[in-house]
C-alpha atoms as a PDB file:
ATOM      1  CA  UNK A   1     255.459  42.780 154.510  1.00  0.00           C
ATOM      2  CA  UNK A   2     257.175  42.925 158.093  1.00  0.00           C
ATOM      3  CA  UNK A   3     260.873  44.206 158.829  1.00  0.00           C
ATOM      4  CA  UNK A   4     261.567  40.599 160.291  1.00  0.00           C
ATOM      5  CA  UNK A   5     261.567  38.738 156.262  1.00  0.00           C
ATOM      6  CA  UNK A   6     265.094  37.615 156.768  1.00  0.00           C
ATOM      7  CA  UNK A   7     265.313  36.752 160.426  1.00  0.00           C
ATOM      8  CA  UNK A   8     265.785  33.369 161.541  1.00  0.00           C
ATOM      9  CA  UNK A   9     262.115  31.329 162.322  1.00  0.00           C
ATOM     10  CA  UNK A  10     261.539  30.010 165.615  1.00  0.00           C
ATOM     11  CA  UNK A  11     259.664  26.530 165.854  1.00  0.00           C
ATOM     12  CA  UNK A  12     256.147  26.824 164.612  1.00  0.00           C
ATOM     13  CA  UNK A  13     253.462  23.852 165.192  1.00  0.00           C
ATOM     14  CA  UNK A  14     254.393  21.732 162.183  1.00  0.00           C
ATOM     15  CA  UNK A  15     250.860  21.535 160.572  1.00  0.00           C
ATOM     16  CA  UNK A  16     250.834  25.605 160.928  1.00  0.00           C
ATOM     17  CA  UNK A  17     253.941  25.312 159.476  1.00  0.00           C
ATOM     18  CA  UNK A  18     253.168  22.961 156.318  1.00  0.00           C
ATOM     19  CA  UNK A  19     249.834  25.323 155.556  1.00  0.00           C
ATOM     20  CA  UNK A  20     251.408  28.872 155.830  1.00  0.00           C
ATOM     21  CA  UNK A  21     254.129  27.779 154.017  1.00  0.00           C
ATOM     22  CA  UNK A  22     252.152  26.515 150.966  1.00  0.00           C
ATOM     23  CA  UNK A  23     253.647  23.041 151.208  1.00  0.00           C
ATOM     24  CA  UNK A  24     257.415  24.927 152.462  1.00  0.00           C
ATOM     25  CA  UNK A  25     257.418  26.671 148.903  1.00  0.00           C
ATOM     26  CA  UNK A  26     257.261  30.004 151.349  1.00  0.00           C
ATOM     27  CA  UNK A  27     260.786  28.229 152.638  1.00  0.00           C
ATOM     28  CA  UNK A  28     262.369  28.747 149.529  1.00  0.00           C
ATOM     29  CA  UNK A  29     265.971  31.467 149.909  1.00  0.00           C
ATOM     30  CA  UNK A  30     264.556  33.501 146.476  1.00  0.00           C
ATOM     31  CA  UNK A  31     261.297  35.340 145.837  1.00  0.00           C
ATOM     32  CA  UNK A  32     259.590  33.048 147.690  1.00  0.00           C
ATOM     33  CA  UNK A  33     256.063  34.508 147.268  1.00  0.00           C
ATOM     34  CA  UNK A  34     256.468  34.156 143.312  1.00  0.00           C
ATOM     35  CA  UNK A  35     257.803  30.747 143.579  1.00  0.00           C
ATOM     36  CA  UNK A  36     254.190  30.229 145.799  1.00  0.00           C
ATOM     37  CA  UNK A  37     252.346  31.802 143.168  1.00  0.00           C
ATOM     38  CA  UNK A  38     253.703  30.056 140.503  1.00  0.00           C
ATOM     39  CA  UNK A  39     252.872  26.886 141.977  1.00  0.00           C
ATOM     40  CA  UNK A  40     249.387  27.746 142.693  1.00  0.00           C
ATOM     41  CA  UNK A  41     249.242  28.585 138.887  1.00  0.00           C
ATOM     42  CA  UNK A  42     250.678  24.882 137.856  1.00  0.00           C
ATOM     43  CA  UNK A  43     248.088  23.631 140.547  1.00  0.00           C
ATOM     44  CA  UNK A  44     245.042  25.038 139.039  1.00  0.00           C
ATOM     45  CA  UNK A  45     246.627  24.370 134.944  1.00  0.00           C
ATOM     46  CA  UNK A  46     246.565  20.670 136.384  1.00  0.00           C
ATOM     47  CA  UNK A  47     242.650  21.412 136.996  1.00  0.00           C
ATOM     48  CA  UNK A  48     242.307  23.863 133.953  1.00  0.00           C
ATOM     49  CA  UNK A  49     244.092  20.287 131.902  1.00  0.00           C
ATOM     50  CA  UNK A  50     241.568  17.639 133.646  1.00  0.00           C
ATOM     51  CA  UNK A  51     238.427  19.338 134.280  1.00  0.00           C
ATOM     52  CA  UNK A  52     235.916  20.941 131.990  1.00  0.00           C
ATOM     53  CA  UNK A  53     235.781  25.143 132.061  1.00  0.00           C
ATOM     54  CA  UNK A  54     233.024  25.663 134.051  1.00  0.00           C
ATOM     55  CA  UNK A  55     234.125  23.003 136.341  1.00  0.00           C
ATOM     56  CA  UNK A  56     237.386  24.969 136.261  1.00  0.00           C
ATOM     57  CA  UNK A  57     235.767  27.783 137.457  1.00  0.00           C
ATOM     58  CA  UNK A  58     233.896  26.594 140.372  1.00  0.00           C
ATOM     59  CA  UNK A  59     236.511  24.327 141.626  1.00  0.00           C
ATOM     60  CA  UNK A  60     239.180  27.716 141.584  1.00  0.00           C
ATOM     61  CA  UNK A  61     236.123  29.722 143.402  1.00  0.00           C
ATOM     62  CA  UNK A  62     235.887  27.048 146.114  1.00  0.00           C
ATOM     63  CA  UNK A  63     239.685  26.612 146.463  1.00  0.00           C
ATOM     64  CA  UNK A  64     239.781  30.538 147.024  1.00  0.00           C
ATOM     65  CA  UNK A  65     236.735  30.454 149.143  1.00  0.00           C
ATOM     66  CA  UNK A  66     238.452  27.807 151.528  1.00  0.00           C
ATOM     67  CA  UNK A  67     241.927  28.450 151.199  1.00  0.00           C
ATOM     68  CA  UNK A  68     241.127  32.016 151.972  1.00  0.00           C
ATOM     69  CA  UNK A  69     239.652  31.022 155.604  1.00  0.00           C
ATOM     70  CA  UNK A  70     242.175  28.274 156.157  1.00  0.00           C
ATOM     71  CA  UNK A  71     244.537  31.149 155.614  1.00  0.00           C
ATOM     72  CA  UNK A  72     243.976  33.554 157.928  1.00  0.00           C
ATOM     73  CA  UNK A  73     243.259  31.078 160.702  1.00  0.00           C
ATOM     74  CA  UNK A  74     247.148  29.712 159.962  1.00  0.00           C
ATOM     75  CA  UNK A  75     248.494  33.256 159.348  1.00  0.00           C
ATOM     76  CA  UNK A  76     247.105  33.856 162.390  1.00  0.00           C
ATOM     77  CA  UNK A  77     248.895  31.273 164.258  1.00  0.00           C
ATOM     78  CA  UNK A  78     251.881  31.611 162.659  1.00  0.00           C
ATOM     79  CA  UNK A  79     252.105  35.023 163.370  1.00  0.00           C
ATOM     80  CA  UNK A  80     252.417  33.948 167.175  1.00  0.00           C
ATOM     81  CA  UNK A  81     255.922  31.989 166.356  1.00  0.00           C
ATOM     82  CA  UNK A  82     257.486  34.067 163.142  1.00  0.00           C
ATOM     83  CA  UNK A  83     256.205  37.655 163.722  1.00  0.00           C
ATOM     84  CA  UNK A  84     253.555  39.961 161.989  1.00  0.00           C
ATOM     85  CA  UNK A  85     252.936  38.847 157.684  1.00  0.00           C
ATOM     86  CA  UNK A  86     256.839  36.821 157.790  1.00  0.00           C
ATOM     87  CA  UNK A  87     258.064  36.339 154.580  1.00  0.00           C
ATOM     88  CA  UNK A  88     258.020  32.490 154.695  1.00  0.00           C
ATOM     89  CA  UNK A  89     254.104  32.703 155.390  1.00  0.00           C
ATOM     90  CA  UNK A  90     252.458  32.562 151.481  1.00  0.00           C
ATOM     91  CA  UNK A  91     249.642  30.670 151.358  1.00  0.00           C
ATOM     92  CA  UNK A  92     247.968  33.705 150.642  1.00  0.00           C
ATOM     93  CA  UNK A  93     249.817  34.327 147.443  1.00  0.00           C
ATOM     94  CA  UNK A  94     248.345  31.008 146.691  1.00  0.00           C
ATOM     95  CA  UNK A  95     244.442  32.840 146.663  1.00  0.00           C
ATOM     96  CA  UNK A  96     245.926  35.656 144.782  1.00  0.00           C
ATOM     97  CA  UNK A  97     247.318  33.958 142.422  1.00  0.00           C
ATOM     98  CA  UNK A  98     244.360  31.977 141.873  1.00  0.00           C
ATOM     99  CA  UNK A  99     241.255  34.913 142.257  1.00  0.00           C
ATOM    100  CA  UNK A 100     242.499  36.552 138.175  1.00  0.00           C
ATOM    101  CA  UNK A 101     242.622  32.757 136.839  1.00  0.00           C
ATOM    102  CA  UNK A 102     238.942  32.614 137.407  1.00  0.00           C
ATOM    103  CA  UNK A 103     238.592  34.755 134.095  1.00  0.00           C
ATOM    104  CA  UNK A 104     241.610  32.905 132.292  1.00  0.00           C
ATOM    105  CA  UNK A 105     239.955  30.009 130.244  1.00  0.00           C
ATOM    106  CA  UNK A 106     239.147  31.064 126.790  1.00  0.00           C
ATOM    107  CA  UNK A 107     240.310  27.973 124.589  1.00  0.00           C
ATOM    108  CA  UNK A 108     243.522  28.661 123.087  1.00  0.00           C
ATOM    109  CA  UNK A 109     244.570  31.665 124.838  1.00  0.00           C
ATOM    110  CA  UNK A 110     244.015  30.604 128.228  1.00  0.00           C
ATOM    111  CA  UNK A 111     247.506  29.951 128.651  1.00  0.00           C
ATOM    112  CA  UNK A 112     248.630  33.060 127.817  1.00  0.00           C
ATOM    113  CA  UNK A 113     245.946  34.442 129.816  1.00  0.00           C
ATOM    114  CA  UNK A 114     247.001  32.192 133.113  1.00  0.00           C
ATOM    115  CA  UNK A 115     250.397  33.671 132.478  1.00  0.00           C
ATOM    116  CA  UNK A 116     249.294  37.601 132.464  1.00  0.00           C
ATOM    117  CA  UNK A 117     246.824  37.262 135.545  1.00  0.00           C
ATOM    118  CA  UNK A 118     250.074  35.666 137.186  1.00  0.00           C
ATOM    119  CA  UNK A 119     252.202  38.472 136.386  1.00  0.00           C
ATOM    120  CA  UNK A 120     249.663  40.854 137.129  1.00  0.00           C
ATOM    121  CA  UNK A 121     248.968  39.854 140.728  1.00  0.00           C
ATOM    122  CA  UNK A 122     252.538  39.343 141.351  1.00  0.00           C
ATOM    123  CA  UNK A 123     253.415  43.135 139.971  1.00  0.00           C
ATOM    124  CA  UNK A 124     250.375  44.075 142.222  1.00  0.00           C
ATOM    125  CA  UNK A 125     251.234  42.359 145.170  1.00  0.00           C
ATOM    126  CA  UNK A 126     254.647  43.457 145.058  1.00  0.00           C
ATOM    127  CA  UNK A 127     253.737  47.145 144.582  1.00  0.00           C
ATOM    128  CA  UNK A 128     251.006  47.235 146.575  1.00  0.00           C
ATOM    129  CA  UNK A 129     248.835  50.275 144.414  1.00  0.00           C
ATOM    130  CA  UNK A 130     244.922  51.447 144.993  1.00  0.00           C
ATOM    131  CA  UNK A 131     244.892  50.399 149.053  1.00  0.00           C
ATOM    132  CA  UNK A 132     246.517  46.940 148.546  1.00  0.00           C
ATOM    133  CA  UNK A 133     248.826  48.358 151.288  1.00  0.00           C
ATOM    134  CA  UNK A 134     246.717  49.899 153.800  1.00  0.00           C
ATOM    135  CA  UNK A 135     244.415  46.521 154.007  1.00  0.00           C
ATOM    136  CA  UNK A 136     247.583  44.573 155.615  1.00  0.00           C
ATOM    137  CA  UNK A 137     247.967  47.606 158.452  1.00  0.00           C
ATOM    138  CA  UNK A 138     244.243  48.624 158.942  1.00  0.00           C
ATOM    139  CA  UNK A 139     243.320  44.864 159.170  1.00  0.00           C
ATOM    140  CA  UNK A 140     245.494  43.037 162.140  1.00  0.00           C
ATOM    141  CA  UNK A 141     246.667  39.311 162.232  1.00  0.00           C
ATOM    142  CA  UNK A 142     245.660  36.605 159.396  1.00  0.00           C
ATOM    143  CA  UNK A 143     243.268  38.462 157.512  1.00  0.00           C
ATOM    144  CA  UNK A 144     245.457  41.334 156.807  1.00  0.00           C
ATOM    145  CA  UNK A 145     247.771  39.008 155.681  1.00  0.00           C
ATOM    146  CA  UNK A 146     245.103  37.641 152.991  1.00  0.00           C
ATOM    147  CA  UNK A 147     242.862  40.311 152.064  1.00  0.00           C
ATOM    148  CA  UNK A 148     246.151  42.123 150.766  1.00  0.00           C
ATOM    149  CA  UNK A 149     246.285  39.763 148.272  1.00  0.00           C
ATOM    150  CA  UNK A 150     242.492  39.431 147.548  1.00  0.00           C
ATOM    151  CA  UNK A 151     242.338  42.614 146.849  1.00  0.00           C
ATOM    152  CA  UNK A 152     245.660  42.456 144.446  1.00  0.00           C
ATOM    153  CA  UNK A 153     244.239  39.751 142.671  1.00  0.00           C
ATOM    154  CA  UNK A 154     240.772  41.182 142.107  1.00  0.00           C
ATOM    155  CA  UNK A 155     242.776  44.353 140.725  1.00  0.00           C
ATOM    156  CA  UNK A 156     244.102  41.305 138.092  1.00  0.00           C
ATOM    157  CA  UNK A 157     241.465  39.844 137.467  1.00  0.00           C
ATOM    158  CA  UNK A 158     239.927  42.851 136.415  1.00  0.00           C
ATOM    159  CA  UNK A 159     242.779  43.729 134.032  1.00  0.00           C
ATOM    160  CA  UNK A 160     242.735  39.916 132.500  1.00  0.00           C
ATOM    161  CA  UNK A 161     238.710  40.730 131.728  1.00  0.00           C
ATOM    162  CA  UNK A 162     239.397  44.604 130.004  1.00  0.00           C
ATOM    163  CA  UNK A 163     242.711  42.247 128.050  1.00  0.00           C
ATOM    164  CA  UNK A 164     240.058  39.570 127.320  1.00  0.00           C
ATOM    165  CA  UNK A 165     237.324  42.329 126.252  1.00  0.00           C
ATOM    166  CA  UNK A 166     239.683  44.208 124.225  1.00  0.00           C
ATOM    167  CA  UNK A 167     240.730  41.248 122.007  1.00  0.00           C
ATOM    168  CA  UNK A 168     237.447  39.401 121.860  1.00  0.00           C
ATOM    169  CA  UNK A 169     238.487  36.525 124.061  1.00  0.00           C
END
């Protein structure tokens, strides 16, 4: 994360704006890239409640597939108007958030499940272990902004699966 997360944003193309933002959740005065994360979690529990599991699955793989892309070209952009990773830029939260759910379903415990991979990409993400932290200063511009958090929630996702292992899930 960049020195300039508190400093006042200058005007940004407003679809740039709408994307990096995750819908303006990024806009929010506290914690904004849990409040992004958490919404990308009630996003795909709205799939998780309407589609079947495998479906599930593949729709979450596309989302992160896309969404991934789409990020780094708007990160990219915005980076142009608000500085290098601002705080107010979390669509990539969004992916991260979203990479450990791909393990989550598992009947009755998904829930619970959804809830750890959230908490463990967000502890991740915030305390950047096992290169999490070099990716965003080795890799310039909108992908280091994104792979950060790839690689945060693929250190999740493996967690959830040893979790779901452990306890026969």
């Amino acid at each position: 994360m960049s020195d300039n997360n508190y400093k006042k944003l200058g005007v940004a193309p407003r679809f740039h704006e709408v994307l990096s933002t995750g819908l303006y959740t990024g806009l929010v005065p506290f914690a904004p890239g849990t409040v992004a994360a958490f919404t990308g979690l009630l996003l795909w529990y709205a799939l998780y409640i309407f589609l079947p599991p495998l479906w599930v699955t593949i729709v979450t793989a596309a989302l992160i597939v896309v969404v991934t892309v789409v990020g780094a070209w708007t990160s990219d952009v915005m980076e142009k108007y608000w500085g290098p990773d601002p705080r107010a830029v979390v669509i990539d939260e969004y992916v991260g958030c979203w990479i450990p759910l791909l393990v989550a379903p598992c009947g009755r415990w998904t829930w619970l499940m959804a809830l750890l991979g959230f908490a463990l990409f967000r502890l991740i993400d915030i305390f950047k272990p096992l290169g999490c932290r070099k990716v965003e200063k080795v890799i310039p511009g909108g992908w280091g902004v994104m792979l950060d958090d790839v690689l945060a929630g693929t250190y999740a996702l493996i967690i959830v699966l040893i979790v779901k292992w452990i306890f026969g899930l």
